[in-house]
C-alpha atoms as a PDB file:
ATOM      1  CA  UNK A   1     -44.777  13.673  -6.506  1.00  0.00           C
ATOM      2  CA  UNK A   2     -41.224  12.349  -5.519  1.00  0.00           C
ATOM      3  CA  UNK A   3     -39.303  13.197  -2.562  1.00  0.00           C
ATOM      4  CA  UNK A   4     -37.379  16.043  -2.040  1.00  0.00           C
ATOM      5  CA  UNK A   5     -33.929  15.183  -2.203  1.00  0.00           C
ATOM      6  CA  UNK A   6     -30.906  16.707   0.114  1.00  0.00           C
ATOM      7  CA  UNK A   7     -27.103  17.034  -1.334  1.00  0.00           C
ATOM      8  CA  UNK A   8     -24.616  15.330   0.414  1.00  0.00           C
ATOM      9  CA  UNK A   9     -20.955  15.742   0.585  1.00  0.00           C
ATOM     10  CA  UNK A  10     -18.417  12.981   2.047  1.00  0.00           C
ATOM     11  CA  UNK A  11     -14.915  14.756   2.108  1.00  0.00           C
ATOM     12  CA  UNK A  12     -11.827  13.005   3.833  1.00  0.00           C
ATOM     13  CA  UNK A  13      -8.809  15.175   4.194  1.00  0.00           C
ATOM     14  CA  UNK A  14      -7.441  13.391   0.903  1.00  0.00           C
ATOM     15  CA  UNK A  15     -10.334  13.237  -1.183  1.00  0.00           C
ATOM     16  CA  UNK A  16     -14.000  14.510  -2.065  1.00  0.00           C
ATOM     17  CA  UNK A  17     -15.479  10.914  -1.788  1.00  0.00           C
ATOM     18  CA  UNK A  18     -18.930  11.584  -2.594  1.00  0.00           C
ATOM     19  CA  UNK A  19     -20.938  14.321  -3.774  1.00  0.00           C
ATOM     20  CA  UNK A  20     -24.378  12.723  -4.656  1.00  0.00           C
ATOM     21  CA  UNK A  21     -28.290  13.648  -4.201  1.00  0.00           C
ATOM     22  CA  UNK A  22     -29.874  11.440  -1.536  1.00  0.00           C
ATOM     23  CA  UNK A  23     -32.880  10.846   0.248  1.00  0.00           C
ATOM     24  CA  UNK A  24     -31.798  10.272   3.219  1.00  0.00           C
ATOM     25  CA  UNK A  25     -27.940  10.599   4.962  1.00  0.00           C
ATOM     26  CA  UNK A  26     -27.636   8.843   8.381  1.00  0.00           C
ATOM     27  CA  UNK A  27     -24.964   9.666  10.247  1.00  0.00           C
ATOM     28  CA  UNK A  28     -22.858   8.818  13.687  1.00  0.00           C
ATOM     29  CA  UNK A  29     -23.502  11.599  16.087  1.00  0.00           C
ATOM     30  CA  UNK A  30     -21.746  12.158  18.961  1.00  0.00           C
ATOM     31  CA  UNK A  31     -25.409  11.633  20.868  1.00  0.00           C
ATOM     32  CA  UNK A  32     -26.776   8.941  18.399  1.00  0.00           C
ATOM     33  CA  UNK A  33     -27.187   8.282  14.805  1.00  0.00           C
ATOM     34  CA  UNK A  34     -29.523  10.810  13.364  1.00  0.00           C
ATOM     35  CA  UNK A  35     -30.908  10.537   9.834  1.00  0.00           C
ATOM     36  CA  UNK A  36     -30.942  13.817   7.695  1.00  0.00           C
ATOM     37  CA  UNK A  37     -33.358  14.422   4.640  1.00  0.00           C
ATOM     38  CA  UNK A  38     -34.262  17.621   3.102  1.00  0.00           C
ATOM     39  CA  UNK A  39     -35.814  20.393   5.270  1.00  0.00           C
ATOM     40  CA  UNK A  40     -33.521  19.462   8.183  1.00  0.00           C
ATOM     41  CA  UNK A  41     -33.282  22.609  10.686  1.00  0.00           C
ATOM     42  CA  UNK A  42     -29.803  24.037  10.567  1.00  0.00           C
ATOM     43  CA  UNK A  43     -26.782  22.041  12.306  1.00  0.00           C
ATOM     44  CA  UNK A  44     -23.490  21.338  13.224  1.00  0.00           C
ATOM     45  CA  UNK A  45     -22.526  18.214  14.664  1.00  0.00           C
ATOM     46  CA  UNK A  46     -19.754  16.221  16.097  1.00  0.00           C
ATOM     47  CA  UNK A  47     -19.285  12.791  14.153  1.00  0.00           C
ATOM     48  CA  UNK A  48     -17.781   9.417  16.221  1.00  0.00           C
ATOM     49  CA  UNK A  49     -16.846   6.613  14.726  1.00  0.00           C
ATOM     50  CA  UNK A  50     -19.223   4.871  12.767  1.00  0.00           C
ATOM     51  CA  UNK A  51     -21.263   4.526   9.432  1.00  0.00           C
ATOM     52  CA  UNK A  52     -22.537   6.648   7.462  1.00  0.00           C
ATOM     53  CA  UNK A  53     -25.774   5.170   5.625  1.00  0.00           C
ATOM     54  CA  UNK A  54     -26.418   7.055   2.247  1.00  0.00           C
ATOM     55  CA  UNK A  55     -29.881   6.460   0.921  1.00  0.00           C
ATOM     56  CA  UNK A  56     -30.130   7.057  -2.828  1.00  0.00           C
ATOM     57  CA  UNK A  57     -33.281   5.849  -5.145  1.00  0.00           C
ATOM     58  CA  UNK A  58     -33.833   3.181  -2.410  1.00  0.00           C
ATOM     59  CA  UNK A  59     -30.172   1.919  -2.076  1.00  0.00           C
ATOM     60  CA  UNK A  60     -27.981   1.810   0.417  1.00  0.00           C
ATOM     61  CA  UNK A  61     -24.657   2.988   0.377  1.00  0.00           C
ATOM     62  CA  UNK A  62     -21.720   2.762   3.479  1.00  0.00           C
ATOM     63  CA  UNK A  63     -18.795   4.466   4.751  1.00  0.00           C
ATOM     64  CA  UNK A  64     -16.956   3.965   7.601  1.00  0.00           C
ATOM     65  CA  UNK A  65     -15.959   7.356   9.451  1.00  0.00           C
ATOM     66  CA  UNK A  66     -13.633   7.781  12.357  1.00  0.00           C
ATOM     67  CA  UNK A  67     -14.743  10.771  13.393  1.00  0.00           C
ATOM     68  CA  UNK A  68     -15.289  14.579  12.307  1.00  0.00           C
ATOM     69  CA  UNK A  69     -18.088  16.810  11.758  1.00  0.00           C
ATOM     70  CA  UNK A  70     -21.144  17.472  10.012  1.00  0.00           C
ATOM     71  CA  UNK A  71     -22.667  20.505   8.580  1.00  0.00           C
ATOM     72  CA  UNK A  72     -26.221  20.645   7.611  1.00  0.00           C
ATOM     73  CA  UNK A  73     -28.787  22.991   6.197  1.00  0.00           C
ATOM     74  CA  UNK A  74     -32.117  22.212   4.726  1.00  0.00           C
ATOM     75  CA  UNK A  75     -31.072  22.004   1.244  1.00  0.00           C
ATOM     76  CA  UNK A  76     -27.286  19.784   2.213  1.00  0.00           C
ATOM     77  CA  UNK A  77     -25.318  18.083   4.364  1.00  0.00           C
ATOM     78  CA  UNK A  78     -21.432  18.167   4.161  1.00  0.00           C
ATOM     79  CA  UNK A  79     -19.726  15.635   6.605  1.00  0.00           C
ATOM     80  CA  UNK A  80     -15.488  16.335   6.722  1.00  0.00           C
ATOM     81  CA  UNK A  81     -14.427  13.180   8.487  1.00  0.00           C
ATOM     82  CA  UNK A  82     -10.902  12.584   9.944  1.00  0.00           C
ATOM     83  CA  UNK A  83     -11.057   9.498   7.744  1.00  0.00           C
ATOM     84  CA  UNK A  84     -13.871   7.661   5.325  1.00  0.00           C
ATOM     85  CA  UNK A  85     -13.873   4.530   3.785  1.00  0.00           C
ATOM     86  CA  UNK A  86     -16.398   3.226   1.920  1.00  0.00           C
ATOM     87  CA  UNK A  87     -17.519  -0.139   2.960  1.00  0.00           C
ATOM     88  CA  UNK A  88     -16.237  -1.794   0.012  1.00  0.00           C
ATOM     89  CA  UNK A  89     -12.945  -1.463   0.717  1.00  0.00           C
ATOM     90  CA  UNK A  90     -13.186  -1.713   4.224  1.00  0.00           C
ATOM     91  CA  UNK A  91     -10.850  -4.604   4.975  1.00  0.00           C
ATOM     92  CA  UNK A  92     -11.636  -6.909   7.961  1.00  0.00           C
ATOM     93  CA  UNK A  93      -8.183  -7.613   9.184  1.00  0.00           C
ATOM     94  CA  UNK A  94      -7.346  -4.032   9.304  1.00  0.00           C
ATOM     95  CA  UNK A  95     -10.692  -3.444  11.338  1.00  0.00           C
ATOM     96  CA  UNK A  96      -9.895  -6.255  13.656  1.00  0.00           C
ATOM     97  CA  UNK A  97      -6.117  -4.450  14.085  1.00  0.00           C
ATOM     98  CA  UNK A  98      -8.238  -1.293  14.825  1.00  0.00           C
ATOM     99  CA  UNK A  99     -10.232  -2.530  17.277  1.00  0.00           C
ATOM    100  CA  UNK A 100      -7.090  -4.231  19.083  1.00  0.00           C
ATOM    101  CA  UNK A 101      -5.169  -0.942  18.974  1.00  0.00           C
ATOM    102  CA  UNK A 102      -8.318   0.476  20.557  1.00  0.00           C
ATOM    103  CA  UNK A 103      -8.736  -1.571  23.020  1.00  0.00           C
ATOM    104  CA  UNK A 104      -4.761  -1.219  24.244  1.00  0.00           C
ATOM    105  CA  UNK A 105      -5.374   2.742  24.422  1.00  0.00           C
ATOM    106  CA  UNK A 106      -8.530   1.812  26.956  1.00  0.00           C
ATOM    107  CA  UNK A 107      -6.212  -0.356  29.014  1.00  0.00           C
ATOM    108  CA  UNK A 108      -3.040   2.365  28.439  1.00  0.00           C
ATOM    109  CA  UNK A 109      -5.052   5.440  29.288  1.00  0.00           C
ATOM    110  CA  UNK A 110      -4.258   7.405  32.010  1.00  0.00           C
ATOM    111  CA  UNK A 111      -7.371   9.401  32.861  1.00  0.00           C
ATOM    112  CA  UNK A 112     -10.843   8.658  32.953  1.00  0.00           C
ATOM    113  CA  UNK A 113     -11.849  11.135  30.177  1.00  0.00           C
ATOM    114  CA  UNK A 114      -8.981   9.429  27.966  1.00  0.00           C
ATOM    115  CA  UNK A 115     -10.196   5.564  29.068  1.00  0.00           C
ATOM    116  CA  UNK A 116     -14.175   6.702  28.144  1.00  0.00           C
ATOM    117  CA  UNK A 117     -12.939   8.112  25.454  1.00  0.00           C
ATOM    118  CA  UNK A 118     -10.770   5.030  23.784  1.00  0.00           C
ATOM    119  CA  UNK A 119     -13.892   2.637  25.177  1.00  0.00           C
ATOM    120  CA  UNK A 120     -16.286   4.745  23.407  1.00  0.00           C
ATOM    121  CA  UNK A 121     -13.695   3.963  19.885  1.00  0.00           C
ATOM    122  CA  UNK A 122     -13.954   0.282  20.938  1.00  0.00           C
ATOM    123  CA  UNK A 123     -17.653  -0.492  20.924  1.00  0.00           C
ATOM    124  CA  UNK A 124     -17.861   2.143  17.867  1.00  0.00           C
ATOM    125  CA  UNK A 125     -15.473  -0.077  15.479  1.00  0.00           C
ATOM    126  CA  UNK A 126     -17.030  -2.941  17.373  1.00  0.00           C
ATOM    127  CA  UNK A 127     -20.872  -1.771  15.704  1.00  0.00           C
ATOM    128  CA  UNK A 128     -19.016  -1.301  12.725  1.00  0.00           C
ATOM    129  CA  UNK A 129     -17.444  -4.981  12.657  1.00  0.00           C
ATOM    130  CA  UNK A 130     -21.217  -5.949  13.800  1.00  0.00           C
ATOM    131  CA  UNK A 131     -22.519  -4.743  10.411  1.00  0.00           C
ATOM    132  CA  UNK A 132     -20.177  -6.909   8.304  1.00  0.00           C
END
C-alpha cells in the first residue's frame, strides 16, 4: 500500500512556484521546523526564514523562504512566502550580501524587539548558508 500523499503549494508574490504531490513538506516555523504529511490536524502558521524541504518519491527538493505563512489541512499545505527561491538558483554571493545586510540591521536597531528580531534573520540565513 503506498503512502498517502499531501498537495503542496509554494506561491511567492510573483509566481506559483510549485504545485506538486509530496510525502512529506518541512517547513520553517516560527517555533521550529515542523514536517507536514497527509492527515495533518488543521493549521496556520507563521513561516521565518529558512528552507523548505519537499519530499517527493524519496527526493529532496529546496527552497529558500524569507518568511510568510503556511496553511494546512489534512489533504494540503499552501505556504505564501514573502519570497522563495529554489535552491538551485540560490546564489552564494547574494546570500553572503544577505546575511551582511542582516547583520547591520542587528547592530542599527533601535529596540530590543527590532535587534531579536534582525538576530533571529541572521542565524536563519546563517542555517541556510550552513546547508550549502
Amino acid at each position: 500500500m503506498a503512502a498517502a500523499k499531501i498537495a503542496f503549494d509554494l506561491v511567492s508574490p510573483e509566481r506559483l512556484l510549485l504545485s506538486v504531490q509530496a510525502d512529506m513538506v518541512t517547513v520553517p516555523g516560527a517555533e521550529g521546523y515542523m514536517g507536514v504529511m497527509a492527515g495533518h490536524s488543521p493549521l496556520v502558521a507563521t513561516l521565518r526564514a529558512g528552507m523548505i524541504d519537499v519530499l517527493i518519491d524519496g527526493k529532496d527538493d529546496r527552497y529558500f523562504i524569507r518568511g510568510g505563512f503556511a496553511e494546512i489541512s489534512p489533504a494540503k499545505i499552501t505556504v505564501l512566502a514573502e519570497e522563495a527561491i529554489p535552491m538551485t538558483e540560490l546564489d552564494l554571493a547574494v546570500l553572503d550580501q544577505r546575511i551582511a545586510d542582516a547583520q547591520e540591521d542587528e547592530i542599527a536597531a533601535k529596540t530590543d524587539r527590532d535587534r531579536q528580531a534582525a538576530g533571529q534573520m541572521v542565524d536563519d540565513l546563517k542555517l541556510v548558508r550552513a546547508a550549502f
